[in-house]
PDB file of N, CA and C in Angstrom:
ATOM      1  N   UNK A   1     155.271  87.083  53.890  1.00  0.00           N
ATOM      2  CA  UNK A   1     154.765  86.225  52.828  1.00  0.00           C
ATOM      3  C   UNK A   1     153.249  86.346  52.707  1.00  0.00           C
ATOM      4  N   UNK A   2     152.764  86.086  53.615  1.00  0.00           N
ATOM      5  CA  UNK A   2     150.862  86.497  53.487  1.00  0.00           C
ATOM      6  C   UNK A   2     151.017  87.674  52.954  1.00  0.00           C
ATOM      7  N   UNK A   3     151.604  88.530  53.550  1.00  0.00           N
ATOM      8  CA  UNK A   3     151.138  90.402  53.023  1.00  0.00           C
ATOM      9  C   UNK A   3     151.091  90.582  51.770  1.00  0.00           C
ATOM     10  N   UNK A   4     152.455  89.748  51.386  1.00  0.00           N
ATOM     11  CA  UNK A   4     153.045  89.707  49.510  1.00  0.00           C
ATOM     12  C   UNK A   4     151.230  88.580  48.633  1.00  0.00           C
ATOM     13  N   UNK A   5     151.260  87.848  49.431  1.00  0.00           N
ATOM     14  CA  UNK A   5     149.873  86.836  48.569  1.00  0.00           C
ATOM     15  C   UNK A   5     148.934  87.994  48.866  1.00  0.00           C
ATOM     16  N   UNK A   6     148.212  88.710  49.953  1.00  0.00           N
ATOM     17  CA  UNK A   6     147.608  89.429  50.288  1.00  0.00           C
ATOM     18  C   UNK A   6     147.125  90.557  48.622  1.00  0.00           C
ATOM     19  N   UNK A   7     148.218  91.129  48.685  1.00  0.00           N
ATOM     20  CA  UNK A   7     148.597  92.156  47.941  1.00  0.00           C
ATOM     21  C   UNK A   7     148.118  91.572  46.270  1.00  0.00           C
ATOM     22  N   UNK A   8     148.350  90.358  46.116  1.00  0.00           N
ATOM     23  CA  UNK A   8     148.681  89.605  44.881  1.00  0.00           C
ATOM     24  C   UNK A   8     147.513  88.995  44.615  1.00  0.00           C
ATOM     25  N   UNK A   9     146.555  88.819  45.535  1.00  0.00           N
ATOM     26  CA  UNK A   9     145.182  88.445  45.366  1.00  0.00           C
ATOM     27  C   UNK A   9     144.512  89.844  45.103  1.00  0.00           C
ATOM     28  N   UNK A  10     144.660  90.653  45.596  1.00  0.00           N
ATOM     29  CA  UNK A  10     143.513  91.849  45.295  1.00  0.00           C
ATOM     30  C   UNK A  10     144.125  92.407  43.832  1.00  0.00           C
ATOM     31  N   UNK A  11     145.282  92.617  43.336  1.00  0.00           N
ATOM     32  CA  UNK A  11     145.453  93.131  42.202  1.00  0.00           C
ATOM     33  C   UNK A  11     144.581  92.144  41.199  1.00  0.00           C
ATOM     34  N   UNK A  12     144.473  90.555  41.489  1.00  0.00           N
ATOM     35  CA  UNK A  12     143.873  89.969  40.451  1.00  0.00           C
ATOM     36  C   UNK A  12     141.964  89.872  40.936  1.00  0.00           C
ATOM     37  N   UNK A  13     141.972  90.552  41.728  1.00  0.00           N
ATOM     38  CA  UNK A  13     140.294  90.346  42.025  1.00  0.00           C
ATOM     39  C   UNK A  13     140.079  92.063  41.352  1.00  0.00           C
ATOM     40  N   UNK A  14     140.727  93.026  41.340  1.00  0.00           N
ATOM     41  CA  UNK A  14     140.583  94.292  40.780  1.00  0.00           C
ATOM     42  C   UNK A  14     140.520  93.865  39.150  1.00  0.00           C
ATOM     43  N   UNK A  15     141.031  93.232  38.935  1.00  0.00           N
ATOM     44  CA  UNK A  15     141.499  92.977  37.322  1.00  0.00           C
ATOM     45  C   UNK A  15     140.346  92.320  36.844  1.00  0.00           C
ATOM     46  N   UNK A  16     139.709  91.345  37.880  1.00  0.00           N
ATOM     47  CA  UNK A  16     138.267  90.542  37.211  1.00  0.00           C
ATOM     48  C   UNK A  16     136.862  91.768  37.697  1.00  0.00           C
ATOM     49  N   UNK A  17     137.222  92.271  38.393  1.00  0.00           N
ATOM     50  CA  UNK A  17     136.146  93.984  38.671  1.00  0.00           C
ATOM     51  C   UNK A  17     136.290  94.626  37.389  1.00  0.00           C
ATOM     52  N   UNK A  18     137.758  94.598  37.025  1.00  0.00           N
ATOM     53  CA  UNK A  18     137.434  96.058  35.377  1.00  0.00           C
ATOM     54  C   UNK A  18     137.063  95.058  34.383  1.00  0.00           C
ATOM     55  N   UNK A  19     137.486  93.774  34.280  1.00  0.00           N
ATOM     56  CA  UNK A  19     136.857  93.027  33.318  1.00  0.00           C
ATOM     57  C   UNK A  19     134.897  92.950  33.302  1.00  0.00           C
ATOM     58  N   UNK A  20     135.064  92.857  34.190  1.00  0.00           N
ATOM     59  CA  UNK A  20     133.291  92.581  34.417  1.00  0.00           C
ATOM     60  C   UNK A  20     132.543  94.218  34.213  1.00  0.00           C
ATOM     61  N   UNK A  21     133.032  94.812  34.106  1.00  0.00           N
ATOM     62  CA  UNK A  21     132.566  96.314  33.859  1.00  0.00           C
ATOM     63  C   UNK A  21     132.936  96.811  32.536  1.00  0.00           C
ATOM     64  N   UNK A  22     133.857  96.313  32.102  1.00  0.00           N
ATOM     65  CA  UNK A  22     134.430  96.472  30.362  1.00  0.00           C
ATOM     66  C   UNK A  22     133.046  95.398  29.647  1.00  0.00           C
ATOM     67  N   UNK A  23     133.126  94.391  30.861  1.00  0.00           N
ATOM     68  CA  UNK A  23     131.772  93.251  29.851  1.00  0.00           C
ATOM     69  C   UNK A  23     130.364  94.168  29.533  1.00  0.00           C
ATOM     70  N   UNK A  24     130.098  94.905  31.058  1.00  0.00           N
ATOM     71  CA  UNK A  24     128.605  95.415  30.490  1.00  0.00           C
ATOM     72  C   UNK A  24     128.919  96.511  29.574  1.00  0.00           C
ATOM     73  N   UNK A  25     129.645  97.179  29.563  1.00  0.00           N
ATOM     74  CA  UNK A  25     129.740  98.311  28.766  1.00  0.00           C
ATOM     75  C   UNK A  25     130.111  98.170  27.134  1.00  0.00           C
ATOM     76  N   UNK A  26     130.251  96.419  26.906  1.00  0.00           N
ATOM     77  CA  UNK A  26     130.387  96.229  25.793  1.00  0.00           C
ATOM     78  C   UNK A  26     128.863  95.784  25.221  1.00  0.00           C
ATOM     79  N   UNK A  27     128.033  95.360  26.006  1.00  0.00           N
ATOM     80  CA  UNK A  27     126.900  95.188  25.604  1.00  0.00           C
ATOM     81  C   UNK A  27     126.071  95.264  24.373  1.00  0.00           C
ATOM     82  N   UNK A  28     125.644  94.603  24.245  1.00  0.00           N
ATOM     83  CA  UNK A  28     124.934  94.995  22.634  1.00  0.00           C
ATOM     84  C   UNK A  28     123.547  95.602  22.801  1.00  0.00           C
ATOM     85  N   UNK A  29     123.068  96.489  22.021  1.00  0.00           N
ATOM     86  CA  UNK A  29     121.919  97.606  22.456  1.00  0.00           C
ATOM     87  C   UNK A  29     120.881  97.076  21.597  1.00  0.00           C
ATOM     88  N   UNK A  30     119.714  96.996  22.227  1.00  0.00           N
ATOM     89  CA  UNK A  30     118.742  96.977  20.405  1.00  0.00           C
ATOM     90  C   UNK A  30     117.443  97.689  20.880  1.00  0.00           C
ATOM     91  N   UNK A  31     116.447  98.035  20.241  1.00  0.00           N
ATOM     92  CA  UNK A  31     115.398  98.811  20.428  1.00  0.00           C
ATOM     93  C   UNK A  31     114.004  97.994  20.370  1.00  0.00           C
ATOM     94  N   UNK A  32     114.253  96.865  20.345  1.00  0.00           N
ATOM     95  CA  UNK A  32     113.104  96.051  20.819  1.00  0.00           C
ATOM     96  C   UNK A  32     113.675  94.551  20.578  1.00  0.00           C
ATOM     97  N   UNK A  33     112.956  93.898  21.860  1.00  0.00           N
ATOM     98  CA  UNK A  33     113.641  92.557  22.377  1.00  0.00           C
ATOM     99  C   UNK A  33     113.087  91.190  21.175  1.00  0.00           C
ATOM    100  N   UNK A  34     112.283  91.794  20.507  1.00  0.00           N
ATOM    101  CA  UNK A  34     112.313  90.887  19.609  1.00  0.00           C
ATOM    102  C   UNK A  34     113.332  90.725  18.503  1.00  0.00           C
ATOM    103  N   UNK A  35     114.147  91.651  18.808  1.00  0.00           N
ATOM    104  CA  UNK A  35     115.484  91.711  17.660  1.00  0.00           C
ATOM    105  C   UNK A  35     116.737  91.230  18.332  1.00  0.00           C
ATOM    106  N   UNK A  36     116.202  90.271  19.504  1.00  0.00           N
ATOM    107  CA  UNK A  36     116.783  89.285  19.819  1.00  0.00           C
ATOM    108  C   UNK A  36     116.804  88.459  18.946  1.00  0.00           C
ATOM    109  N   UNK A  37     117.594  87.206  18.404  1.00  0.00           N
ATOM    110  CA  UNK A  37     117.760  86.089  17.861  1.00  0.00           C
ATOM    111  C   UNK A  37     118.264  84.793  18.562  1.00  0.00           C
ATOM    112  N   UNK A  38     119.889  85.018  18.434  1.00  0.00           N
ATOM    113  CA  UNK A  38     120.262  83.784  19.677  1.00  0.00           C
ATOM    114  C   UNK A  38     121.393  84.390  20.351  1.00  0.00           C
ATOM    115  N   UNK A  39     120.203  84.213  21.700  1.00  0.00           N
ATOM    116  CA  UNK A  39     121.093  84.779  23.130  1.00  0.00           C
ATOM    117  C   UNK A  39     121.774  83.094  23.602  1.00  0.00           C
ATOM    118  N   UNK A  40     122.836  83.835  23.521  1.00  0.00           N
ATOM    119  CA  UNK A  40     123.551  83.034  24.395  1.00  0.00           C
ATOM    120  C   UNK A  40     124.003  82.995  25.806  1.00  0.00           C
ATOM    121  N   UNK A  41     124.405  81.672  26.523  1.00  0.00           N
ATOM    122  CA  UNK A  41     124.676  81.484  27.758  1.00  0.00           C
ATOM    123  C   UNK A  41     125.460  82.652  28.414  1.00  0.00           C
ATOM    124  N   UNK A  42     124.926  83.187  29.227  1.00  0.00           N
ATOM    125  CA  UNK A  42     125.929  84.452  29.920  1.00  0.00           C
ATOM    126  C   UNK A  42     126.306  85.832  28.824  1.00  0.00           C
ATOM    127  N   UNK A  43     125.641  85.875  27.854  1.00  0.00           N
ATOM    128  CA  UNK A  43     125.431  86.980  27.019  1.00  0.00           C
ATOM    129  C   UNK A  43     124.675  88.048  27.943  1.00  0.00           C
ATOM    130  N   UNK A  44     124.571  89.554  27.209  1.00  0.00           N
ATOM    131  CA  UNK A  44     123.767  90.645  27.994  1.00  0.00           C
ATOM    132  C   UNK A  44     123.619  91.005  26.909  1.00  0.00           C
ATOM    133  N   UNK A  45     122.009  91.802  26.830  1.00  0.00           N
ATOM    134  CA  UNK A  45     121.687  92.521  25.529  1.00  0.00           C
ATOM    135  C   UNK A  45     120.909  93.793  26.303  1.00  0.00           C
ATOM    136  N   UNK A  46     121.041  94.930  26.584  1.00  0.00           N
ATOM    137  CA  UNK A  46     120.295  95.844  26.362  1.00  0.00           C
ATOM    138  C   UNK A  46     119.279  96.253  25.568  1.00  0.00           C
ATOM    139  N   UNK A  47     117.913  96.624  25.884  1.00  0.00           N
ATOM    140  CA  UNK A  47     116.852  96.890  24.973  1.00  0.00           C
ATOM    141  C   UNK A  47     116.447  98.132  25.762  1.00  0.00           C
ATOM    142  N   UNK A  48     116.490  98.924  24.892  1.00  0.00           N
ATOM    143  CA  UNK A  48     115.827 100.350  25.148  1.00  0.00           C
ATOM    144  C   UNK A  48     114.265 100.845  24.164  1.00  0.00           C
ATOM    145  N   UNK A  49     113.416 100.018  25.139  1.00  0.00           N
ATOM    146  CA  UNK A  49     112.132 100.031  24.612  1.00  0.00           C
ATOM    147  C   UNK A  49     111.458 100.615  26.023  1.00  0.00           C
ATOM    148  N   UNK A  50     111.611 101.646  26.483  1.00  0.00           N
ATOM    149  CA  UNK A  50     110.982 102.257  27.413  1.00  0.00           C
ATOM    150  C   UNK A  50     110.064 101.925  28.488  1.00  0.00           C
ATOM    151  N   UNK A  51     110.907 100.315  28.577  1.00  0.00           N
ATOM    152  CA  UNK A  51     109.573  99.972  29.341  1.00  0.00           C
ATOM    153  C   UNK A  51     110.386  99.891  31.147  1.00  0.00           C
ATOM    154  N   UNK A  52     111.193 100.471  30.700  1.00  0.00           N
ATOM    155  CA  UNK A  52     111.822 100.455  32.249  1.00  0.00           C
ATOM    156  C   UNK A  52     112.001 102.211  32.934  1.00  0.00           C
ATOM    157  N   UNK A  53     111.644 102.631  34.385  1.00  0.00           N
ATOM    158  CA  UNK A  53     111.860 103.579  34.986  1.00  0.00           C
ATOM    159  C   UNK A  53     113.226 104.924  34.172  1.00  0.00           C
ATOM    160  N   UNK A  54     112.695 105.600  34.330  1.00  0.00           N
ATOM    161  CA  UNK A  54     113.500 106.939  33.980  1.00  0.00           C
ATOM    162  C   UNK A  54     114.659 106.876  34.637  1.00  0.00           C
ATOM    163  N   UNK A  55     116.086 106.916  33.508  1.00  0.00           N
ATOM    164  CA  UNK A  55     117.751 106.725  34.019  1.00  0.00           C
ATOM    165  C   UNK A  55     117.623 105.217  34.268  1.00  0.00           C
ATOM    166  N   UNK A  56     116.673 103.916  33.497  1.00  0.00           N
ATOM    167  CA  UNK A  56     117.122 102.711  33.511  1.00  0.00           C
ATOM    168  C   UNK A  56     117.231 102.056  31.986  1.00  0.00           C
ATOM    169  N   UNK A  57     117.711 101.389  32.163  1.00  0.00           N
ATOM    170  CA  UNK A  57     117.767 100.139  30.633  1.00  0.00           C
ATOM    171  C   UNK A  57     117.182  98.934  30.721  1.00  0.00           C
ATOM    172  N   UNK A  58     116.325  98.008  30.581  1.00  0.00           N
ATOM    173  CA  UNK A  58     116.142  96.879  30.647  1.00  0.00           C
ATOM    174  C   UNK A  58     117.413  96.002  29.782  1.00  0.00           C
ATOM    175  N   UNK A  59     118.052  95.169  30.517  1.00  0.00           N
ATOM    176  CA  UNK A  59     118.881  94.008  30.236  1.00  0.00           C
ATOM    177  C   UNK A  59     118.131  92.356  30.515  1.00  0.00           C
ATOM    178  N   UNK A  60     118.458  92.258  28.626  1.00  0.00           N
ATOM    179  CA  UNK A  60     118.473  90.713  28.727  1.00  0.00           C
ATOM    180  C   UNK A  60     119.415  89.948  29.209  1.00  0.00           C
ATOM    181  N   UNK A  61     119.138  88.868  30.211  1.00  0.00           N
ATOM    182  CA  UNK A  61     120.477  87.688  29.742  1.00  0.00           C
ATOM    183  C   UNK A  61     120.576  86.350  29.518  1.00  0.00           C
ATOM    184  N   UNK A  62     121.307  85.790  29.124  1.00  0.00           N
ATOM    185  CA  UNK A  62     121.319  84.497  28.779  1.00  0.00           C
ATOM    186  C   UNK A  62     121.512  83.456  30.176  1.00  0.00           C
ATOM    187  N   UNK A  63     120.080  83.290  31.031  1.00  0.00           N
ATOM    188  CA  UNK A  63     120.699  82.535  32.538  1.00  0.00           C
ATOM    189  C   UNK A  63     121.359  81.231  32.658  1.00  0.00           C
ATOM    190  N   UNK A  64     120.740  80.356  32.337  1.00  0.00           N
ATOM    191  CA  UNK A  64     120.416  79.392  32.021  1.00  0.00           C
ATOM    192  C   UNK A  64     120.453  78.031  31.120  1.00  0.00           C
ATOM    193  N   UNK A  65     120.819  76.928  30.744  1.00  0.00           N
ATOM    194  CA  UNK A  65     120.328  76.301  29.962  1.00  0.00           C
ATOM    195  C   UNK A  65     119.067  75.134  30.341  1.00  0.00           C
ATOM    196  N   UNK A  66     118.321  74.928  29.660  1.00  0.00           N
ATOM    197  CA  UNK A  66     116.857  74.325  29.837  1.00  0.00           C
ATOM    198  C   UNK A  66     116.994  73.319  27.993  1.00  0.00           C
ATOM    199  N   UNK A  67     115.618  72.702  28.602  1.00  0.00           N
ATOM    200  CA  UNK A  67     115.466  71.577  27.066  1.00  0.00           C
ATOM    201  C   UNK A  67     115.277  72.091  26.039  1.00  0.00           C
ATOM    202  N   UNK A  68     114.610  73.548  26.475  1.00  0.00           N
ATOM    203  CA  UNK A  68     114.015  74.207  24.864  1.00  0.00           C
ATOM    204  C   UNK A  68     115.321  75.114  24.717  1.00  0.00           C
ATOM    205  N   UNK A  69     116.316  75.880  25.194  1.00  0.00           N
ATOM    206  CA  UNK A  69     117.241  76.312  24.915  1.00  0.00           C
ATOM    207  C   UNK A  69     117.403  77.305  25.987  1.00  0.00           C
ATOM    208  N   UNK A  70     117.935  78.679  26.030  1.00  0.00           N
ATOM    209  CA  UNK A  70     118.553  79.202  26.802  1.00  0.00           C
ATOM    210  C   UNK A  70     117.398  80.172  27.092  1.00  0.00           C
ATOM    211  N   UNK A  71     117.581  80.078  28.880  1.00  0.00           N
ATOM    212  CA  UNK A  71     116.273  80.715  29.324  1.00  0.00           C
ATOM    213  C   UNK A  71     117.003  82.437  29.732  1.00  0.00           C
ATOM    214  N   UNK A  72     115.981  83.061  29.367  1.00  0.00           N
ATOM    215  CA  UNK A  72     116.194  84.518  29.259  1.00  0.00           C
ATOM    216  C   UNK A  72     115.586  85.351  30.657  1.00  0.00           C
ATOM    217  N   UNK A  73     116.280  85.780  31.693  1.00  0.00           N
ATOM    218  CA  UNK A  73     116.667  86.709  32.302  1.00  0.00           C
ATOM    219  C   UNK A  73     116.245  87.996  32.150  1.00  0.00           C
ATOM    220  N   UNK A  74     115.118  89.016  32.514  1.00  0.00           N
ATOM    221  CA  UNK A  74     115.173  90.656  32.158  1.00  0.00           C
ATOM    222  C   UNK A  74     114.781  91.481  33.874  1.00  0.00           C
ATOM    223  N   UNK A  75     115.738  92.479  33.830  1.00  0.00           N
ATOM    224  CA  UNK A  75     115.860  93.158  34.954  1.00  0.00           C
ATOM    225  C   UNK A  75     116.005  94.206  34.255  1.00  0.00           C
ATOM    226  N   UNK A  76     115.865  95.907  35.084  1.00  0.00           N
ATOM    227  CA  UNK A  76     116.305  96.949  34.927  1.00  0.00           C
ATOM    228  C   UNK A  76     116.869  96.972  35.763  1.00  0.00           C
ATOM    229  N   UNK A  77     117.983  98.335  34.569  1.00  0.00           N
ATOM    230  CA  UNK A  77     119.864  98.464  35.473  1.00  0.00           C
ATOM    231  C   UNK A  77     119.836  99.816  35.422  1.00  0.00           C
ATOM    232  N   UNK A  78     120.680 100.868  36.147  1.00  0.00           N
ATOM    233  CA  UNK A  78     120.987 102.037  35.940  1.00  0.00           C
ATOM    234  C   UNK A  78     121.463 101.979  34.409  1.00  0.00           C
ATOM    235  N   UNK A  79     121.225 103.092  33.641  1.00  0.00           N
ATOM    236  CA  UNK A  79     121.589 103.353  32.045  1.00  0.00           C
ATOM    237  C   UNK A  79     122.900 104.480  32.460  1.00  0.00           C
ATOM    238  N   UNK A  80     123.732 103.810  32.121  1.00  0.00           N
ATOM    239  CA  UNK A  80     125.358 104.453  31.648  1.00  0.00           C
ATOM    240  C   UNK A  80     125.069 105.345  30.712  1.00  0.00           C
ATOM    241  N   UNK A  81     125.684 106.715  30.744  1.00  0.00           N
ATOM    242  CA  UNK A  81     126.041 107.160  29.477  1.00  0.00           C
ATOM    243  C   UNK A  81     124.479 107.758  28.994  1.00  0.00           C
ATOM    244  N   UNK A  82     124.440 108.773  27.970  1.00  0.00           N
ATOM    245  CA  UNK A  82     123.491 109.471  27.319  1.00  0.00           C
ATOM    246  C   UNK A  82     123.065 108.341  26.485  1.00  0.00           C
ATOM    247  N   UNK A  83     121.505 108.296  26.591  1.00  0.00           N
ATOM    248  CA  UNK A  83     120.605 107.917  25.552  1.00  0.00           C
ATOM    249  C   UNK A  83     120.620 108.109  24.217  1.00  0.00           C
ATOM    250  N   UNK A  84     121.196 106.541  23.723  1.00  0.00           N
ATOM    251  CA  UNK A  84     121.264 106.351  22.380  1.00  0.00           C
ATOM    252  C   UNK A  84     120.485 105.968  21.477  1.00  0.00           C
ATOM    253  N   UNK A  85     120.439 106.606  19.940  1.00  0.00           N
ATOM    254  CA  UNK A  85     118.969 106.411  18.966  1.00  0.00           C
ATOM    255  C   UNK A  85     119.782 105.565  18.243  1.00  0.00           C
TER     256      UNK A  85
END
């Protein structure tokens, strides 16, 4: 009985791994962060404005909520995939 739950927990922790990797790769791209508008809570936006290391992307995200609205998050990530215009 453990082995069977065992088994039955990792198929659904694999399933929230490809979900969370289908999430960044759905990402929305833009070429400068002022073409942000409204980020939302737990949103990701990619901006490819070169201001991050060679083979990275700077990602926005939505961290937070605060009084003035949703506080914004920026890190560089490895860049997936060929560089898009």
């Amino acid at each position: 009985m453990i082995a069977s739950n065992y088994k039955h927990s990792s198929i659904v922790l694999s399933g929230f791994a490809l979900a969370a990797l289908a999430t960044s790769a759905m990402a929305q791209q833009v070429s400068r962060e002022r073409d942000i508008v409204d980020l939302r809570l737990g949103q990701r936006v990619l901006v490819d404005d070169g201001s991050c290391p060679a083979g990275q992307i700077k990602e926005i995200s939505g961290a937070r909520m605060t009084a003035t609205g949703v506080l914004r998050v920026q890190k560089c990530i490895p860049r997936l995939g060929p560089k898009k215009r």
